[in-house]
PDB file of N, CA and C in Angstrom:
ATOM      1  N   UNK A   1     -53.254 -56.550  -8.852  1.00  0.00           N
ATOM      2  CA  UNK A   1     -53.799 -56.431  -7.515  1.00  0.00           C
ATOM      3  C   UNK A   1     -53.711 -54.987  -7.041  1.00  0.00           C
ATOM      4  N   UNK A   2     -54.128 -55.052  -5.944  1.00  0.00           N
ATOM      5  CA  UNK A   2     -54.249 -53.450  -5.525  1.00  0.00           C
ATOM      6  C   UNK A   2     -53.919 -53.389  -4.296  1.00  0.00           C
ATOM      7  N   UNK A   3     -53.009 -52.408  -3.770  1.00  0.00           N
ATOM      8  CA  UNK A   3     -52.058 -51.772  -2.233  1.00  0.00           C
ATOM      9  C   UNK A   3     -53.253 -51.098  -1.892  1.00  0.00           C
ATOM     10  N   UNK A   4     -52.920 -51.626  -0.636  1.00  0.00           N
ATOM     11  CA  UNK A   4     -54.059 -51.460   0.425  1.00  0.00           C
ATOM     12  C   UNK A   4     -52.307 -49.356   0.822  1.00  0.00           C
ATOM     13  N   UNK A   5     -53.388 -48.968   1.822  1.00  0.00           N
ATOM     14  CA  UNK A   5     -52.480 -47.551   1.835  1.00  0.00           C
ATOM     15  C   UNK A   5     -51.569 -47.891   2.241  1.00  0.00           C
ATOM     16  N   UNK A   6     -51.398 -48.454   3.787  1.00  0.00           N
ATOM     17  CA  UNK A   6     -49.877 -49.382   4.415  1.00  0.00           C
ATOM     18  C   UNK A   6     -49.203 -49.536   3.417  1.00  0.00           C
ATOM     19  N   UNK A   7     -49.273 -50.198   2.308  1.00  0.00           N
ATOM     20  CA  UNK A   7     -48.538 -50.697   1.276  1.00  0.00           C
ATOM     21  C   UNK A   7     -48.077 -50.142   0.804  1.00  0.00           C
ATOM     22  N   UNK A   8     -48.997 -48.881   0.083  1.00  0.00           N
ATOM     23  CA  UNK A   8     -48.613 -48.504  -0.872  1.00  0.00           C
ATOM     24  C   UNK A   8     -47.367 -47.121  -0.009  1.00  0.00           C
ATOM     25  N   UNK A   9     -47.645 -46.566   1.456  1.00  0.00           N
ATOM     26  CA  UNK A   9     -46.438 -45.998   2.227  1.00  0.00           C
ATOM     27  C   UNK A   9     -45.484 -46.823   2.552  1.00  0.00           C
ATOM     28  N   UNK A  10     -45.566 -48.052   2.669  1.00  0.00           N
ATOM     29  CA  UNK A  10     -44.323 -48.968   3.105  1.00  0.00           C
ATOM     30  C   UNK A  10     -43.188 -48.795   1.343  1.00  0.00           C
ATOM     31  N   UNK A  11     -43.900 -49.065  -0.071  1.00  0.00           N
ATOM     32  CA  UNK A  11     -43.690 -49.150  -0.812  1.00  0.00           C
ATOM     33  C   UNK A  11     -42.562 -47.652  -1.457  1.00  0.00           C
ATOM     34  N   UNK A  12     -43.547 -46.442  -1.171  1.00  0.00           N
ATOM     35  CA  UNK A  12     -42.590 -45.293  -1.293  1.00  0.00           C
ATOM     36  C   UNK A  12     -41.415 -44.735  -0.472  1.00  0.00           C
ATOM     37  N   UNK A  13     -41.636 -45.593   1.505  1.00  0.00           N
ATOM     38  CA  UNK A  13     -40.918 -45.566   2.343  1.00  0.00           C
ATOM     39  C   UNK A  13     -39.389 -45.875   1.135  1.00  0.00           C
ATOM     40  N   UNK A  14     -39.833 -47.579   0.621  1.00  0.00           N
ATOM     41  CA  UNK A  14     -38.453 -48.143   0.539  1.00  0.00           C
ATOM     42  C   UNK A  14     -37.752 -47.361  -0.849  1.00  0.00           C
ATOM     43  N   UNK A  15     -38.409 -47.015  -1.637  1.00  0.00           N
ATOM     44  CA  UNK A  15     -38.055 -46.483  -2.732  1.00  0.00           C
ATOM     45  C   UNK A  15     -37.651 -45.146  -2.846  1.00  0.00           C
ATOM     46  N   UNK A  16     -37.705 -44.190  -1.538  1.00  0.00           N
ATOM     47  CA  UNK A  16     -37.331 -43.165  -0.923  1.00  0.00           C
ATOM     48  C   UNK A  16     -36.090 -43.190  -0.244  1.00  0.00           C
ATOM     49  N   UNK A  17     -35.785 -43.893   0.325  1.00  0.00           N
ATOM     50  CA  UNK A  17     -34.629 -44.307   0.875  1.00  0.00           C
ATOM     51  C   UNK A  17     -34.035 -45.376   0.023  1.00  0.00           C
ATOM     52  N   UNK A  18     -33.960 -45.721  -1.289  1.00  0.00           N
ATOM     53  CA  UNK A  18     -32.906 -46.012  -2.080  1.00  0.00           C
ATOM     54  C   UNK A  18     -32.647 -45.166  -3.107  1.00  0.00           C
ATOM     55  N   UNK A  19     -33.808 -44.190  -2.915  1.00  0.00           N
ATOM     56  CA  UNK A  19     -32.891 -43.063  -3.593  1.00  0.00           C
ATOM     57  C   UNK A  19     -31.659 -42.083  -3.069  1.00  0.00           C
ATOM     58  N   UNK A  20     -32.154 -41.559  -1.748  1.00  0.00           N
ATOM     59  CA  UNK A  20     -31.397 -41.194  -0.858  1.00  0.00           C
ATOM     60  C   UNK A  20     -30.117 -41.947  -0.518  1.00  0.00           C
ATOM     61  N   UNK A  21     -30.019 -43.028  -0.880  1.00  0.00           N
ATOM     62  CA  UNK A  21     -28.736 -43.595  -0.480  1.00  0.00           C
ATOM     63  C   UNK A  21     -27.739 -44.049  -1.922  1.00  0.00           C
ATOM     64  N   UNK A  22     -28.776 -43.429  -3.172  1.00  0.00           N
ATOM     65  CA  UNK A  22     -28.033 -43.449  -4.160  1.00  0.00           C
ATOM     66  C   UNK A  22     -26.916 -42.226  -4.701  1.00  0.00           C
ATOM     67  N   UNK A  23     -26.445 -42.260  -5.786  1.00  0.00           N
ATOM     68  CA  UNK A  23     -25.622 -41.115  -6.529  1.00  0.00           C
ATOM     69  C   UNK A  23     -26.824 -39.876  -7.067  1.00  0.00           C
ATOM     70  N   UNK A  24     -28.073 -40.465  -8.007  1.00  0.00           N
ATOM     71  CA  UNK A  24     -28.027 -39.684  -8.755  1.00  0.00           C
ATOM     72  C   UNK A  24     -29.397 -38.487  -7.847  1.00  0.00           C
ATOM     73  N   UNK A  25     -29.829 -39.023  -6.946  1.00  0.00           N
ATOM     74  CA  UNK A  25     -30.284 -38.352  -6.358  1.00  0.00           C
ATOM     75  C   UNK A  25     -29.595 -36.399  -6.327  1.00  0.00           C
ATOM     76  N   UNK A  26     -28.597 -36.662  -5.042  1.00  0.00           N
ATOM     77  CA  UNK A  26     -27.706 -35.540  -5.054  1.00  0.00           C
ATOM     78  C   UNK A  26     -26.476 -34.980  -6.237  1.00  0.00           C
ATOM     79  N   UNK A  27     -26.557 -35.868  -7.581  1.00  0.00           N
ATOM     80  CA  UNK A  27     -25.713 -35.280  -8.668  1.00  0.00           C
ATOM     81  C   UNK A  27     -27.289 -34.490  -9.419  1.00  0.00           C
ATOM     82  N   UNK A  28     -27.943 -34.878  -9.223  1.00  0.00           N
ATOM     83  CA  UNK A  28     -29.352 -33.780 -10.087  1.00  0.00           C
ATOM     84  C   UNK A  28     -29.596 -32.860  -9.315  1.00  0.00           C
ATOM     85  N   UNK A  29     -29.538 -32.886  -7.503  1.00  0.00           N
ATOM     86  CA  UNK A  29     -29.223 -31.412  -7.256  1.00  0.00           C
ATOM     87  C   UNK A  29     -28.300 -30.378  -7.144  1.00  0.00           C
ATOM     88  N   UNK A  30     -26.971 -31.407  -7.306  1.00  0.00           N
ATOM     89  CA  UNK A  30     -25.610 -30.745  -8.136  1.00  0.00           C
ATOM     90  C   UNK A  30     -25.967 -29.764  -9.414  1.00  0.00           C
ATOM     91  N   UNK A  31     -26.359 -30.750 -10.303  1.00  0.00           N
ATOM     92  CA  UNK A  31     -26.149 -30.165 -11.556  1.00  0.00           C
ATOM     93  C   UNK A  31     -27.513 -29.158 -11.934  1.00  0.00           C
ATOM     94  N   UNK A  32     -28.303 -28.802 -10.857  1.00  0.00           N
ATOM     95  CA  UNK A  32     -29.744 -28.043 -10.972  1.00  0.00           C
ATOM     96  C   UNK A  32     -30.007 -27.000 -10.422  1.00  0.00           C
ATOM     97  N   UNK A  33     -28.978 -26.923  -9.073  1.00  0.00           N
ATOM     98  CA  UNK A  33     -28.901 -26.226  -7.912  1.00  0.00           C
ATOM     99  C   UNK A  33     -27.515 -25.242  -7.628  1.00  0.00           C
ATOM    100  N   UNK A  34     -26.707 -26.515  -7.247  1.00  0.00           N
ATOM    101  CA  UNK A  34     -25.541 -25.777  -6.728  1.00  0.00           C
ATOM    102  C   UNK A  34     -24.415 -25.694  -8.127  1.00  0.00           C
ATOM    103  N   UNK A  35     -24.518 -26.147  -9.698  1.00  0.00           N
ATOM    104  CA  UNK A  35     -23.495 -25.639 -10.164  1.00  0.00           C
ATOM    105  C   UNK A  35     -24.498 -25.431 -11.658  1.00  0.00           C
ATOM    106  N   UNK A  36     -25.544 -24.689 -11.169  1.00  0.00           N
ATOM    107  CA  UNK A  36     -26.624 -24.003 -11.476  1.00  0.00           C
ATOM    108  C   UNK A  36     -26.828 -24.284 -13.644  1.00  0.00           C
ATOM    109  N   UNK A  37     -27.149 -25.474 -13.736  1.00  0.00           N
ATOM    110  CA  UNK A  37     -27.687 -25.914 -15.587  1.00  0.00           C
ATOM    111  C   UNK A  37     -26.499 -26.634 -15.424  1.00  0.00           C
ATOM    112  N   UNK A  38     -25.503 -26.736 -14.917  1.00  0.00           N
ATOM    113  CA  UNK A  38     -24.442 -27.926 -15.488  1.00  0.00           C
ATOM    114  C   UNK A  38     -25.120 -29.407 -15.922  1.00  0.00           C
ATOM    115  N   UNK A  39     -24.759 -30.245 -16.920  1.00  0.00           N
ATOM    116  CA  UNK A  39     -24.953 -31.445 -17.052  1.00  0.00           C
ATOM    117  C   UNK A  39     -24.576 -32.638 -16.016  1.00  0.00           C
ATOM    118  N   UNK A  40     -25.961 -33.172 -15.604  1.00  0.00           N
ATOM    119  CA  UNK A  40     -25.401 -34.293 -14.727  1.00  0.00           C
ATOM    120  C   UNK A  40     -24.460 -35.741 -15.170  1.00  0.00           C
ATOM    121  N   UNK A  41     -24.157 -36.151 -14.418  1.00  0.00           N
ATOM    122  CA  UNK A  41     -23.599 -37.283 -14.579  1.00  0.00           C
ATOM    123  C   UNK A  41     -24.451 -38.813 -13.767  1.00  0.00           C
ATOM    124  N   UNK A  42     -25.464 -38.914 -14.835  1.00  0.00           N
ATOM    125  CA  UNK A  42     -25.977 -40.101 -13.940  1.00  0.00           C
ATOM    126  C   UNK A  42     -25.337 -41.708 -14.057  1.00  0.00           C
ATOM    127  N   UNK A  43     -25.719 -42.199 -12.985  1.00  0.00           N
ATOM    128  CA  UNK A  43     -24.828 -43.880 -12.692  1.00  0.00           C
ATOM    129  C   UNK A  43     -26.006 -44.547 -13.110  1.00  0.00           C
ATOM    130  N   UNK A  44     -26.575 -45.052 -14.003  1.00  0.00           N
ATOM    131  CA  UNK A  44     -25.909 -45.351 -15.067  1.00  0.00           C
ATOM    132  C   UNK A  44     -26.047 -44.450 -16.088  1.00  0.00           C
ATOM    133  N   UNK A  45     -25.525 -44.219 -17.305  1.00  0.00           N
ATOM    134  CA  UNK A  45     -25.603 -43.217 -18.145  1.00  0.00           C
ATOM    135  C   UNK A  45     -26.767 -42.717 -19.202  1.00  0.00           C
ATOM    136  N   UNK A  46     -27.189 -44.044 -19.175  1.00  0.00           N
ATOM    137  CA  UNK A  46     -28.291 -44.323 -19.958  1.00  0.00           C
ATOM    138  C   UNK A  46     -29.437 -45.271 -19.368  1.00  0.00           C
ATOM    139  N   UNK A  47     -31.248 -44.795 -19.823  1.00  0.00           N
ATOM    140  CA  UNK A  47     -31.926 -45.419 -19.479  1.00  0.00           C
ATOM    141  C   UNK A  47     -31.859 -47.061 -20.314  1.00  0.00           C
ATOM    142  N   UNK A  48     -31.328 -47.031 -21.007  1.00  0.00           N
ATOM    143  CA  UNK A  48     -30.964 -48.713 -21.599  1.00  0.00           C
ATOM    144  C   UNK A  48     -29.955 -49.381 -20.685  1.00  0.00           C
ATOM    145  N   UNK A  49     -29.088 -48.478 -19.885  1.00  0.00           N
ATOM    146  CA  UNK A  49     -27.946 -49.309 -19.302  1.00  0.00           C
ATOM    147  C   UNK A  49     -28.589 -49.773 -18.086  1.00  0.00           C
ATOM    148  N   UNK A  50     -30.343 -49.107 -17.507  1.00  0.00           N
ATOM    149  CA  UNK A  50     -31.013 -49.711 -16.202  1.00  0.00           C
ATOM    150  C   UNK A  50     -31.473 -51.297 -16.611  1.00  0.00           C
ATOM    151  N   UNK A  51     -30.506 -51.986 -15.603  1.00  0.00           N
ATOM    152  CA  UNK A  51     -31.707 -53.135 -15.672  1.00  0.00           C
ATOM    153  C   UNK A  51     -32.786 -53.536 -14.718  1.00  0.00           C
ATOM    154  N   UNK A  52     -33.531 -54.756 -15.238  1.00  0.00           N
ATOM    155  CA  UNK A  52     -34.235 -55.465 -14.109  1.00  0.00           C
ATOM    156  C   UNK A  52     -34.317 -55.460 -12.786  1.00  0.00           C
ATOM    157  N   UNK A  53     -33.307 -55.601 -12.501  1.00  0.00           N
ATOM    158  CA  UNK A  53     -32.183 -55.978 -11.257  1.00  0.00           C
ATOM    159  C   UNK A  53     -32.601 -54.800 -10.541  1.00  0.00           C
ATOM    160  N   UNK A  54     -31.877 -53.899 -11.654  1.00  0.00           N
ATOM    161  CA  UNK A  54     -31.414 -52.313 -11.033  1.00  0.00           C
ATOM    162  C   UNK A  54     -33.201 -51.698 -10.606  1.00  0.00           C
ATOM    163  N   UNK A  55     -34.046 -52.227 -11.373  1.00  0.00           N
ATOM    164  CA  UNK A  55     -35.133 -51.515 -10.993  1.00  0.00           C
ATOM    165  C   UNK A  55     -35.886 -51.802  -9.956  1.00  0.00           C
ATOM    166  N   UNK A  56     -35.784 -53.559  -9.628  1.00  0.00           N
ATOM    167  CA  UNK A  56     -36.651 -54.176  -8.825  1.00  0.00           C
ATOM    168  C   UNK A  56     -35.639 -53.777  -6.907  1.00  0.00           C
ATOM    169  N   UNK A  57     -34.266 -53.728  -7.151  1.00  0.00           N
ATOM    170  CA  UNK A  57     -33.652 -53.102  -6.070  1.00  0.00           C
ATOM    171  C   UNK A  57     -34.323 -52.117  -4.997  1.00  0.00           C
ATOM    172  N   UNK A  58     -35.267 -50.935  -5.885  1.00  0.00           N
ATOM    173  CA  UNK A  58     -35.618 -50.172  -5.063  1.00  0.00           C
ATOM    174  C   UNK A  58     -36.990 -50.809  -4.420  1.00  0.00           C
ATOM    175  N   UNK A  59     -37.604 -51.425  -4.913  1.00  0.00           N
ATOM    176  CA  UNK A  59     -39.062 -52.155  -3.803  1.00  0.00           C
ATOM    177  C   UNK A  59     -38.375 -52.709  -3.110  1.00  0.00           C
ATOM    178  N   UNK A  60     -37.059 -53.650  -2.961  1.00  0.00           N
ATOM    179  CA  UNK A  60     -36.821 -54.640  -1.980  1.00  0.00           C
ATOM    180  C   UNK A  60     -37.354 -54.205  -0.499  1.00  0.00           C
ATOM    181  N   UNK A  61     -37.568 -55.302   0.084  1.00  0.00           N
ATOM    182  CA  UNK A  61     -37.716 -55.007   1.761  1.00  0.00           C
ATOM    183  C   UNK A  61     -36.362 -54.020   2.597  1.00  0.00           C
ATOM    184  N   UNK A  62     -36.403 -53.431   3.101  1.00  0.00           N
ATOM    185  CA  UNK A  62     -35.572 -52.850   3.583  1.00  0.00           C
ATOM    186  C   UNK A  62     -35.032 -53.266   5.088  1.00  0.00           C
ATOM    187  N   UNK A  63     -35.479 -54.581   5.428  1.00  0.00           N
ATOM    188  CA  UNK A  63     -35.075 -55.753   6.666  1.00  0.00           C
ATOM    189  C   UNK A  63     -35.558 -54.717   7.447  1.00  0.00           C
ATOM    190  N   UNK A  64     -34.434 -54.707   8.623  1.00  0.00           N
ATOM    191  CA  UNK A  64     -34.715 -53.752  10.322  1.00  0.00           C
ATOM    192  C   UNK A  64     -35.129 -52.553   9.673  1.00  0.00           C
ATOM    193  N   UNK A  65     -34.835 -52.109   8.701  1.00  0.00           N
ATOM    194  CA  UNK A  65     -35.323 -50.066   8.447  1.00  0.00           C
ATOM    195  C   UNK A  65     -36.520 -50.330   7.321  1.00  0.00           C
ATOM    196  N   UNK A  66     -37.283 -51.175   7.705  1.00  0.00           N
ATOM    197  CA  UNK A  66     -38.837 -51.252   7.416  1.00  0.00           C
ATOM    198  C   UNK A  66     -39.573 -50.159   8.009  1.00  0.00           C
ATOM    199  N   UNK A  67     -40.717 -49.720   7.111  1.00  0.00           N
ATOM    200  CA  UNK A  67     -41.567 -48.494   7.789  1.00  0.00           C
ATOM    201  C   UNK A  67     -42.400 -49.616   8.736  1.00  0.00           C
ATOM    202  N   UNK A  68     -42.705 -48.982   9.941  1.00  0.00           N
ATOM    203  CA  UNK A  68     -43.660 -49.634  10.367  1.00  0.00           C
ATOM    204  C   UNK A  68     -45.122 -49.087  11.132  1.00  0.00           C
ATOM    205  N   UNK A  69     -46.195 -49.004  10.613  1.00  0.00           N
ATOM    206  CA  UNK A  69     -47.286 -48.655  10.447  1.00  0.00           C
ATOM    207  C   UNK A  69     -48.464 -49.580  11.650  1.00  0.00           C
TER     208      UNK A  69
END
């Protein structure tokens, strides 16, 4: 199917703000920025250790801190 635009901004809204409220967000501008080529440390360590779960988390609805358009 296809996101109408609402959607598809409601969609990056929520996936924007579960990054922001994650780790590896600010450990990649740790390790890029402020302790300039260091190796990050991402949660989880590996793209095999992401699951399902872990991926479908970031579309969830975001209840009251819904974008609203």
């Amino acid at each position: 199917s296809t996101l109408s635009m609402d959607e598809c901004m409601k969609m990056e809204f929520r996936i924007l703000n579960r990054m922001l409220a994650g780790h590896d967000f600010y450990e990649g501008i740790r390790a890029a920025i402020i302790d300039k080529g260091s190796k990050p440390e991402w949660r989880p360590a590996s793209l095999d250790a992401v699951s399902a779960a872990d991926v479908d988390a970031y579309f969830a609805p975001l209840g009251a801190g819904e974008l609203e358009l």
